[in-house]
N, C-alpha and C. Protein backbone atom coordinates (compact mmCIF):
# COMPACT_ATOMS: atom_id res chain seq x y z
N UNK A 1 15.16 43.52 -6.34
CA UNK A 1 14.58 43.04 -7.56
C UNK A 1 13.83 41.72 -7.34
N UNK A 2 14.43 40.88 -7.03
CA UNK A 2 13.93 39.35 -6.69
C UNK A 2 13.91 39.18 -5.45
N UNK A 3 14.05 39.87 -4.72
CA UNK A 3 13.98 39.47 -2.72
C UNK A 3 12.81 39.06 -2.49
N UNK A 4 11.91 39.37 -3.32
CA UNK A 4 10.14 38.72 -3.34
C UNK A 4 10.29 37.18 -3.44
N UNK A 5 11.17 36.76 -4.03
CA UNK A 5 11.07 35.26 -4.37
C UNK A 5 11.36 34.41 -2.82
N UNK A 6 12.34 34.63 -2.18
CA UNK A 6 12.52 34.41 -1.04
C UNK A 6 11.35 34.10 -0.16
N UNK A 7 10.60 34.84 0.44
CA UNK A 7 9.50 35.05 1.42
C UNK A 7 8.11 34.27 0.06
N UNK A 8 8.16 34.50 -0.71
CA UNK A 8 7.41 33.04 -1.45
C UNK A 8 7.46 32.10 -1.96
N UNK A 9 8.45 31.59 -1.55
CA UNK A 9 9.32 29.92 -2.08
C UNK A 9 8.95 29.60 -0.34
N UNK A 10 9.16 30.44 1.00
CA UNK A 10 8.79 29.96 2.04
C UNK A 10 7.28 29.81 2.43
N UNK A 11 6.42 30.90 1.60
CA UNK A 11 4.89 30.53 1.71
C UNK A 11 4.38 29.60 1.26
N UNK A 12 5.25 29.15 0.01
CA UNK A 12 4.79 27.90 -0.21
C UNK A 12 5.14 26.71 0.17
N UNK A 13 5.91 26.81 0.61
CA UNK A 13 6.47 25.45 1.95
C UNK A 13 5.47 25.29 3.22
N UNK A 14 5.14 26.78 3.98
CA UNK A 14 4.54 26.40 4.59
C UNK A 14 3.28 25.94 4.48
N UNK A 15 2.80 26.54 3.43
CA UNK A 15 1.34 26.42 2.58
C UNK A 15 1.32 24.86 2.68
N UNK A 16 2.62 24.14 1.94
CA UNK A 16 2.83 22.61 1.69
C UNK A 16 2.49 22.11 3.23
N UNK A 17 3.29 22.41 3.90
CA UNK A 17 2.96 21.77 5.17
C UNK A 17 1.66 21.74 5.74
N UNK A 18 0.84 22.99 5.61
CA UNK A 18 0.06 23.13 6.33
C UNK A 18 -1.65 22.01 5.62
N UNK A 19 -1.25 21.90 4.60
CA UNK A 19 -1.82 21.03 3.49
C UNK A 19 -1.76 19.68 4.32
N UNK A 20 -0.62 19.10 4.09
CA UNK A 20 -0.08 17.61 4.98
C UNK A 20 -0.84 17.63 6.20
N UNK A 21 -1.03 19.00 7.25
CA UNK A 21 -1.95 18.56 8.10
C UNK A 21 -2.60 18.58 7.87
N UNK A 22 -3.64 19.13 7.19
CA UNK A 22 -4.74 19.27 6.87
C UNK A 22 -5.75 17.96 6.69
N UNK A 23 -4.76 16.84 5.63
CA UNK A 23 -4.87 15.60 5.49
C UNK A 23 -4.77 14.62 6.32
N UNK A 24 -3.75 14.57 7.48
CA UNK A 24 -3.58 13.93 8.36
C UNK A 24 -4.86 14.22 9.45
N UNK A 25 -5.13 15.21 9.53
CA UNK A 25 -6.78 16.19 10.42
C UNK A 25 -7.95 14.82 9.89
N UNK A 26 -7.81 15.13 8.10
CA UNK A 26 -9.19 14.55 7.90
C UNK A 26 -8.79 12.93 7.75
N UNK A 27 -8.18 12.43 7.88
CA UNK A 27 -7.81 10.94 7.94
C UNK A 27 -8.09 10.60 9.23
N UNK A 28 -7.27 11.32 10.25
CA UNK A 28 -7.48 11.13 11.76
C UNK A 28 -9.22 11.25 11.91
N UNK A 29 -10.01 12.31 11.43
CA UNK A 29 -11.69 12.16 11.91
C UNK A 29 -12.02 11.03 11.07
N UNK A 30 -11.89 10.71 9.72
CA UNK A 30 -12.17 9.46 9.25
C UNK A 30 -11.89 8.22 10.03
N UNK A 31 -10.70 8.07 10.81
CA UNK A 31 -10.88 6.84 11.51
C UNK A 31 -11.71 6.72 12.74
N UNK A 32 -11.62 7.95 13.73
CA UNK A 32 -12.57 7.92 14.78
C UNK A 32 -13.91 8.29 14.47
N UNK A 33 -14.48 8.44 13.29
CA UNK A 33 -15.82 8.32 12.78
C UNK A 33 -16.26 6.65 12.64
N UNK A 34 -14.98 6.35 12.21
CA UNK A 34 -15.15 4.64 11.46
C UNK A 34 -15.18 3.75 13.02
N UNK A 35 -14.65 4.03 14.01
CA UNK A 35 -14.47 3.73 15.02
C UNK A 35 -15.85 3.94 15.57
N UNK A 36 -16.06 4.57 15.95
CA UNK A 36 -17.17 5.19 16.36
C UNK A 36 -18.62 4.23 16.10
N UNK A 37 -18.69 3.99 14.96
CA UNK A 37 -19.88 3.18 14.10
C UNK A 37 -20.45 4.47 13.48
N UNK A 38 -19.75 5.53 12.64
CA UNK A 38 -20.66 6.57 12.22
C UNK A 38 -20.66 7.00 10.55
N UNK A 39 -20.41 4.84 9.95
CA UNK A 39 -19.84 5.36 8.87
C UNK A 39 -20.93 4.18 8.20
N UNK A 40 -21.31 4.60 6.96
CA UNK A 40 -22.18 3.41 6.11
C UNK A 40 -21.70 2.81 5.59
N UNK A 41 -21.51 1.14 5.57
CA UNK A 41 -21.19 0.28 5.08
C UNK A 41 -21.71 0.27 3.34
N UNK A 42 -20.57 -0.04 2.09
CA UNK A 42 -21.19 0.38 1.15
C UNK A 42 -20.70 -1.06 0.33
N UNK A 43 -21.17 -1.82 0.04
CA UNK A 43 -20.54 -2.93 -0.74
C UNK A 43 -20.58 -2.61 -2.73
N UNK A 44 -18.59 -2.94 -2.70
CA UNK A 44 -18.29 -2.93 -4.20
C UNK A 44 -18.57 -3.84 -5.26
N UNK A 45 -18.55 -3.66 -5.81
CA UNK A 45 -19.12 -4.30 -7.23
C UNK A 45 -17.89 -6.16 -7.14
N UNK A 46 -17.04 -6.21 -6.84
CA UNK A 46 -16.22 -7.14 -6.46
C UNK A 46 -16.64 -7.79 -5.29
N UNK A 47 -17.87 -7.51 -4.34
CA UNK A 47 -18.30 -8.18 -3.13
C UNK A 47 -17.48 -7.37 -1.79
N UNK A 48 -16.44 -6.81 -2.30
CA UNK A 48 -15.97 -6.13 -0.94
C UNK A 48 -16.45 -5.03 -0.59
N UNK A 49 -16.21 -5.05 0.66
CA UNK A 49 -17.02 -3.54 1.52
C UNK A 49 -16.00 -2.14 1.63
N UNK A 50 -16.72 -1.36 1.44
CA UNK A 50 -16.39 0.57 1.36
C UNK A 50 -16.70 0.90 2.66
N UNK A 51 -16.25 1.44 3.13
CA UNK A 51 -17.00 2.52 3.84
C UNK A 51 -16.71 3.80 4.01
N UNK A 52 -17.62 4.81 4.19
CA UNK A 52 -17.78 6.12 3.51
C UNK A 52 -18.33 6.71 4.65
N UNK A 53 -17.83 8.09 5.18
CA UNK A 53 -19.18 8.60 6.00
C UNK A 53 -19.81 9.90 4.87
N UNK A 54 -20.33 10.65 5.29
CA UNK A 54 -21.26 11.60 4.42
C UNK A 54 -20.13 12.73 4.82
N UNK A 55 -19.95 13.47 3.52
CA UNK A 55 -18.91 14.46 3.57
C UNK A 55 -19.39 15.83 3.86
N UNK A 56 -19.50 16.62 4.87
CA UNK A 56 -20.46 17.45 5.22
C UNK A 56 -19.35 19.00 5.86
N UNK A 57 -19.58 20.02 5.56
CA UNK A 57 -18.41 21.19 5.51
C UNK A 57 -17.88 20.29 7.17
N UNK A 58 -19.28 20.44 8.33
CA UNK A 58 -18.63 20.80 9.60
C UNK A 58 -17.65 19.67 9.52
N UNK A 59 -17.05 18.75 8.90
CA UNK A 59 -16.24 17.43 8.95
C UNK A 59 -15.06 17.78 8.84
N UNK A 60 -15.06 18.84 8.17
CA UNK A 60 -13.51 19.28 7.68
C UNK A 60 -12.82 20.26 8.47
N UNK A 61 -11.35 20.31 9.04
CA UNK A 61 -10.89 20.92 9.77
C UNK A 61 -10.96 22.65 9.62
N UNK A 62 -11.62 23.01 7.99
CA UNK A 62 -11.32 24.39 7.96
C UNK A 62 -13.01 24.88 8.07
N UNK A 63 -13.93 23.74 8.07
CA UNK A 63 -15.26 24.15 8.46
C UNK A 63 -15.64 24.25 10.20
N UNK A 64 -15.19 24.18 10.69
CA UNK A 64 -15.54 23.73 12.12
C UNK A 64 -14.60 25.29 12.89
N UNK A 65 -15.75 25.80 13.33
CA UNK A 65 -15.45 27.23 13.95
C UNK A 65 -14.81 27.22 15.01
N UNK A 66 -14.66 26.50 15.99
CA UNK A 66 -13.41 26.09 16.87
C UNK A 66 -12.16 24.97 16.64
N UNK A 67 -12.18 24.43 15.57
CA UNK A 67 -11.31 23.62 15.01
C UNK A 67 -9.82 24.09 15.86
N UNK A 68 -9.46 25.62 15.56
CA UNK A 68 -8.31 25.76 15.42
C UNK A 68 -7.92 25.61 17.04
N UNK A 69 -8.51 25.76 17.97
CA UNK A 69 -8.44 25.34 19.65
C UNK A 69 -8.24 24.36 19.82
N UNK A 70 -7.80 23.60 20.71
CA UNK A 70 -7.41 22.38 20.94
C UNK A 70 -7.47 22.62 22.71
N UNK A 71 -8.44 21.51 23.18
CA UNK A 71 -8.85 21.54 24.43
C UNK A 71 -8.58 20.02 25.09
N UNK A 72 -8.06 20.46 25.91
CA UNK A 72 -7.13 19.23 26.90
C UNK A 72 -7.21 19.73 28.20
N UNK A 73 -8.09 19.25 28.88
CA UNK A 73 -7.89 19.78 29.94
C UNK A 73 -7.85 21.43 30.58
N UNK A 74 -6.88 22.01 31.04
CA UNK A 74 -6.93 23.64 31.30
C UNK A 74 -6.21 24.24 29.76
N UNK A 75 -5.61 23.02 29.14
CA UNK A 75 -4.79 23.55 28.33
C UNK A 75 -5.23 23.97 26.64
N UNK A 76 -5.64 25.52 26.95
CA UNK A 76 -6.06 26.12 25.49
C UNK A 76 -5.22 26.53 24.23
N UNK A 77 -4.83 26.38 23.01
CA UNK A 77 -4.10 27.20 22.71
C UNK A 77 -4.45 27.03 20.79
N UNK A 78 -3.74 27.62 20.30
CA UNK A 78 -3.95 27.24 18.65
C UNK A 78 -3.51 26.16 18.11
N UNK A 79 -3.89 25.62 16.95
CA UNK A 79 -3.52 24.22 16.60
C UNK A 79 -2.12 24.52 15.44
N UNK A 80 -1.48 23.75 15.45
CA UNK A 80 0.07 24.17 14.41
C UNK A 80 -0.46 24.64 13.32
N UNK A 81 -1.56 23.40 12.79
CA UNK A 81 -2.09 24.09 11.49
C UNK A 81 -2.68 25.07 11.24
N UNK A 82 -3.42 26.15 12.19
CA UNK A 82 -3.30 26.96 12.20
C UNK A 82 -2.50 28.41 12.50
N UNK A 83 -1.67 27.59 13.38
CA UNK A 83 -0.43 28.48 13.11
C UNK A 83 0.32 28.77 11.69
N UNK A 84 0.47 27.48 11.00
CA UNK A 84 0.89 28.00 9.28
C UNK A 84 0.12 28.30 8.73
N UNK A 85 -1.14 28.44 8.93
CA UNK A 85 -1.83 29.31 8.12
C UNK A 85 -1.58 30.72 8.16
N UNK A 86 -1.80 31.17 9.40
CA UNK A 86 -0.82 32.80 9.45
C UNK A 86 0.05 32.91 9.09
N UNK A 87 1.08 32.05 9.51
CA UNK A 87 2.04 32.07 8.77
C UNK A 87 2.37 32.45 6.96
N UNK A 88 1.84 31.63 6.35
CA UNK A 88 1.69 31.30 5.17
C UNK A 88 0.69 32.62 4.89
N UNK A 89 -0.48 33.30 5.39
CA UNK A 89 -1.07 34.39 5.13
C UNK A 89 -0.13 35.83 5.29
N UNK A 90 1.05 35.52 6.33
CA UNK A 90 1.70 36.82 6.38
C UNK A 90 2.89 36.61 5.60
N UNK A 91 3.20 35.64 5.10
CA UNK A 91 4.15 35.90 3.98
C UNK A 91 3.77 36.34 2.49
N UNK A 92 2.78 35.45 2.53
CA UNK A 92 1.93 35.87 1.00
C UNK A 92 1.49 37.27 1.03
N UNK A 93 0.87 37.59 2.17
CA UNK A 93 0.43 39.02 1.73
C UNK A 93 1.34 40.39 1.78
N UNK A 94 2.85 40.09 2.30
CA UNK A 94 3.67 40.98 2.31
C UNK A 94 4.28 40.85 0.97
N UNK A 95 4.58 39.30 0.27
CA UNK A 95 4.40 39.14 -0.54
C UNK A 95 4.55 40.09 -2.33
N UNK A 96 3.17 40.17 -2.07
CA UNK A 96 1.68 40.33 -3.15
C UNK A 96 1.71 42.07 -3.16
N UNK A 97 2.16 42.53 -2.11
CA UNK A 97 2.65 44.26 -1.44
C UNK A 97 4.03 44.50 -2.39
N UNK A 98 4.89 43.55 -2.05
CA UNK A 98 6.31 43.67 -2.43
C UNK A 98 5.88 43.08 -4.21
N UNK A 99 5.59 42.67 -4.92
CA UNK A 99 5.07 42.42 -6.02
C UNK A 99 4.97 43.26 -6.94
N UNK A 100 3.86 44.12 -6.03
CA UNK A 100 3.04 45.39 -6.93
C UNK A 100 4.32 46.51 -7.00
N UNK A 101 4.92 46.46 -6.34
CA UNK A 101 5.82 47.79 -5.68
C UNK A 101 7.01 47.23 -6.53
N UNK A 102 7.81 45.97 -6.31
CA UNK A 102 8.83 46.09 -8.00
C UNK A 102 8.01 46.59 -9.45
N UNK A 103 6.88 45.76 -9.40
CA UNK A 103 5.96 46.21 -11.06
C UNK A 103 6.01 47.59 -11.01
N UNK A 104 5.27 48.23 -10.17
CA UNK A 104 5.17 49.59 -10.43
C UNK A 104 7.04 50.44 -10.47
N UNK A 105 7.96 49.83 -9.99
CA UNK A 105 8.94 50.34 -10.31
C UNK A 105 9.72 50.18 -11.56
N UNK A 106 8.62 49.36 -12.10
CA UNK A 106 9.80 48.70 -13.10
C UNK A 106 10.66 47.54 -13.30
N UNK A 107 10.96 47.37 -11.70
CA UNK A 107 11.82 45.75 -11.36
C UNK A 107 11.81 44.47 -12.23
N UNK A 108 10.12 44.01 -12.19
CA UNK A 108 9.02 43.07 -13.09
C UNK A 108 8.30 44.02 -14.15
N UNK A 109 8.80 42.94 -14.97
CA UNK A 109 8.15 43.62 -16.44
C UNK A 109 7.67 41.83 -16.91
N UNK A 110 6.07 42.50 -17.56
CA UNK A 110 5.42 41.04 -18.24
C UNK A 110 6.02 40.38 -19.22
N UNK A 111 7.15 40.08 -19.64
CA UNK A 111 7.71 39.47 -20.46
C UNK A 111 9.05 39.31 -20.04
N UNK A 112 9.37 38.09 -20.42
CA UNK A 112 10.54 37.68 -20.76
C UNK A 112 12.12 37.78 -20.67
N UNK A 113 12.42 38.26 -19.64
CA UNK A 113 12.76 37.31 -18.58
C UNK A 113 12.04 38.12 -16.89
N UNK A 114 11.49 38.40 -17.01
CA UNK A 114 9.95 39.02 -15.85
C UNK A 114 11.21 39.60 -15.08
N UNK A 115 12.42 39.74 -14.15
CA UNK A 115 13.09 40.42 -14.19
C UNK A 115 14.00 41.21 -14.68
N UNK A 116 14.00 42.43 -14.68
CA UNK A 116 15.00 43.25 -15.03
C UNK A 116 16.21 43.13 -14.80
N UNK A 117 16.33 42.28 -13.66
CA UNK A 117 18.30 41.77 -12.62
C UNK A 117 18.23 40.74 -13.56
N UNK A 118 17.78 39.90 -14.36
CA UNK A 118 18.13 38.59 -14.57
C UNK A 118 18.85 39.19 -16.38
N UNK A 119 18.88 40.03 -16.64
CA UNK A 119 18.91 40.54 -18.17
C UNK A 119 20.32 40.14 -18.99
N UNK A 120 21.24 40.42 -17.61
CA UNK A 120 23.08 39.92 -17.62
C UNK A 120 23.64 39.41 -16.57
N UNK A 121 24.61 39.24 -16.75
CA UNK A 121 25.37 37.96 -16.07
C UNK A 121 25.50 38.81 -14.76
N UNK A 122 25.95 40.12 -15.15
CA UNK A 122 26.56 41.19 -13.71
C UNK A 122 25.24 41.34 -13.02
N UNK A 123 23.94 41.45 -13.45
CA UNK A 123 22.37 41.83 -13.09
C UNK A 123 22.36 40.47 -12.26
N UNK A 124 22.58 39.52 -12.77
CA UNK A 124 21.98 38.54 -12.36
C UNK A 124 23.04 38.16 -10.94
N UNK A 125 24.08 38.47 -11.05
CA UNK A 125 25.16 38.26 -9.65
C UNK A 125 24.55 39.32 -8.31
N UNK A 126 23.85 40.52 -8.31
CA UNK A 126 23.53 41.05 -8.19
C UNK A 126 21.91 40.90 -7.73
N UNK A 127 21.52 40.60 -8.71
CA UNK A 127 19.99 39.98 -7.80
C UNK A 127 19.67 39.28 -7.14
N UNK A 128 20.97 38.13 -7.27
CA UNK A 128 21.10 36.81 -6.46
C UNK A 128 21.69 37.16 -4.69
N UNK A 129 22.41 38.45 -4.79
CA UNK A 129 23.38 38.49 -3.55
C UNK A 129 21.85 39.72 -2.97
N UNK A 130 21.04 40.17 -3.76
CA UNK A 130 19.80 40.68 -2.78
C UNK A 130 19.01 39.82 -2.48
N UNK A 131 18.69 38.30 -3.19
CA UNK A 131 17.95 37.60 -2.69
C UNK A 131 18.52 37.24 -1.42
N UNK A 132 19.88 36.75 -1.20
CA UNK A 132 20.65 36.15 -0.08
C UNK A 132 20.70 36.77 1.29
N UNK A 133 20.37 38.20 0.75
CA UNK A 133 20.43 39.26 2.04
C UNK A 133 19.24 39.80 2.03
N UNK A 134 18.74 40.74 1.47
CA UNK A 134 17.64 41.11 1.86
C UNK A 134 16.37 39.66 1.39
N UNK A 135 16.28 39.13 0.85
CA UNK A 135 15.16 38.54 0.72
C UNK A 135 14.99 37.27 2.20
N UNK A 136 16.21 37.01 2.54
CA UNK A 136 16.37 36.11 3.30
C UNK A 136 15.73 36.63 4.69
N UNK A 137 16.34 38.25 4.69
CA UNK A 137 16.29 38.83 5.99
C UNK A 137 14.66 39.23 6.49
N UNK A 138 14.35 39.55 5.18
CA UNK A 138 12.62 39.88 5.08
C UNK A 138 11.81 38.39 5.72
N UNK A 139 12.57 37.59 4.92
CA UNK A 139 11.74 35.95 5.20
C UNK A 139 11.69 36.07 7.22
N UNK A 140 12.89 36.13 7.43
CA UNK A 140 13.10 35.63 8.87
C UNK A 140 12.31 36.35 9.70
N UNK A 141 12.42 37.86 9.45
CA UNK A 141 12.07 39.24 10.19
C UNK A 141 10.19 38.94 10.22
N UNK A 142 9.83 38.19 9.09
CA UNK A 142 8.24 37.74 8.85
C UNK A 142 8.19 36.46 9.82
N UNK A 143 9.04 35.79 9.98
CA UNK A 143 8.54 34.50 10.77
C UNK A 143 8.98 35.01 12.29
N UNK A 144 10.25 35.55 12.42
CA UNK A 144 10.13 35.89 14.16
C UNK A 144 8.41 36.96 14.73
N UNK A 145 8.37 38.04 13.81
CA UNK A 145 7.21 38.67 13.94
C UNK A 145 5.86 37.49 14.12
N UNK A 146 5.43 36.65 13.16
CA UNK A 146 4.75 35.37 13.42
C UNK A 146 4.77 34.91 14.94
N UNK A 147 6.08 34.39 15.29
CA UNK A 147 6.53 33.96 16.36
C UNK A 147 6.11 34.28 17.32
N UNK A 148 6.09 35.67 17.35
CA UNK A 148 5.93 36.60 18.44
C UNK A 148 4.34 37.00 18.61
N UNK A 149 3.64 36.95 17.57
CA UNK A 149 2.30 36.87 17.61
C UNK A 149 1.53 36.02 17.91
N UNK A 150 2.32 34.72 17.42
CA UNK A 150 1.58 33.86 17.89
C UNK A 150 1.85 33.38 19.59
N UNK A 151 2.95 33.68 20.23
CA UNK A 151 3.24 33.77 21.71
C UNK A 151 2.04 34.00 22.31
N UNK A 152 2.14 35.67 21.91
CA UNK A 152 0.95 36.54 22.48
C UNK A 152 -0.55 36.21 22.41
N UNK A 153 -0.84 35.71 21.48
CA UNK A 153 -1.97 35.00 21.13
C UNK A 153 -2.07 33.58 22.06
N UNK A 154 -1.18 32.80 21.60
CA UNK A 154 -1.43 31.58 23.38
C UNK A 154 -1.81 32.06 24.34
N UNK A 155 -0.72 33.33 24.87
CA UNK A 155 -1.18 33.89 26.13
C UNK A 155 -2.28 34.15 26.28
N UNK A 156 -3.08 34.71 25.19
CA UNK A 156 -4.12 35.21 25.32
C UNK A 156 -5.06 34.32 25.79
N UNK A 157 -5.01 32.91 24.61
CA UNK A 157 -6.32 31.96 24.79
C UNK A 157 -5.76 31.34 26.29
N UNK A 158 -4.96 31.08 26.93
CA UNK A 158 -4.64 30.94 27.69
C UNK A 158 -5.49 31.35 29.22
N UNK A 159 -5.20 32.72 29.25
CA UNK A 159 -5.89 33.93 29.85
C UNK A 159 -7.49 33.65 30.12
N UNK A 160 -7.94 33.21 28.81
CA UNK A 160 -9.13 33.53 28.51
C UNK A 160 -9.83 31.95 29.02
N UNK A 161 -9.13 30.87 28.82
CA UNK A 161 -9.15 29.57 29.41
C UNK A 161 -9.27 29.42 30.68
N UNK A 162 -8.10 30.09 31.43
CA UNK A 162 -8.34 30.12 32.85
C UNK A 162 -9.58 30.79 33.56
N UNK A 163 -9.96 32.22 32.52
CA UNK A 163 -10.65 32.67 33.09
C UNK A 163 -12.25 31.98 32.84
N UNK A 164 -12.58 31.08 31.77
CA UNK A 164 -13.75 30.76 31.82
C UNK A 164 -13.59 29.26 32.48
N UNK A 165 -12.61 28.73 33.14
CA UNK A 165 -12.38 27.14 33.82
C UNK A 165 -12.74 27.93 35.19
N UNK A 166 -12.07 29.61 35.36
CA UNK A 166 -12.71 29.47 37.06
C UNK A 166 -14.26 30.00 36.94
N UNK A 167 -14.47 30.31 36.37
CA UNK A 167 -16.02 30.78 36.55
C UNK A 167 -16.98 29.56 36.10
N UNK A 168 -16.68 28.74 35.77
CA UNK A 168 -17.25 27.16 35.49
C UNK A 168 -17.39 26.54 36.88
């Protein structure tokens, strides 16, 4: 009935997190822009100075088509924040699956109290001990799968690193 809530109380955590970097991304290019000398000095109405650079998509960590790589040397691989983004994309969209599929059963109904388990005290003991088990188990079974994709995926850029560092 409610095991959906589980696996999206965690999308939105990671969602949260992945936000926090996101911010920390564009703070971090804001200072090595400011560093840099690549920012216009803007003086405030109080005599003190602003400075601003020009806000332009490629600036932002989700505009920049290799953003999510991170290059150090031989060492290729995905950036965390893009790791919770999959993350956060494969919970939501199993989600949004599991959603439609209580509605269409009946589970969720548009009104008041939107579950059917929550109706009595015995419903509600009951929806709570499927959230604990199955909703929990769904959550985990989605992040080891993650886990494991995203492994394979290092390996990959990995692979693909070595192979364009020896032909360089």
């Amino acid at each position: 009935m409610a095991c959906v809530a589980v696996p999206i109380v965690e999308g939105i955590l990671v969602k949260t997190a992945e936000w926090i970097l996101v911010q920390k991304e564009r703070k971090e290019e804001a200072r090595i822009k400011a560093i840099k000398g690549e920012v216009d000095e803007k003086i405030l109405t109080n005599g003190e100075k602003s400075y601003s650079f020009e806000l332009k998509k490629e600036n932002f960590p989700e505009g920049e088509k290799d953003s999510s790589l991170k290059h150090s040397g031989r060492e290729v691989g995905l950036s965390l924040r893009k790791k919770l983004h999959l993350l956060s994309n494969f919970l939501f969209s199993g989600s949004i699956l599991l959603v439609f599929e209580h509605f269409w059963h009946g589970e969720i109904v548009p009104f008041f109290p939107f579950l059917t388990g929550a109706r009595s005290p015995e419903d509600t003991y009951t929806m709570l001990q499927e959230m604990s088990t199955v909703g929990v188990s769904m959550a985990l079974l989605i992040t080891v799968i993650w886990a494991i994709y995203c492994f394979v995926l290092e390996r990959k850029l990995q692979k693909e690193g070595e192979r364009n560092a020896s032909i360089a």
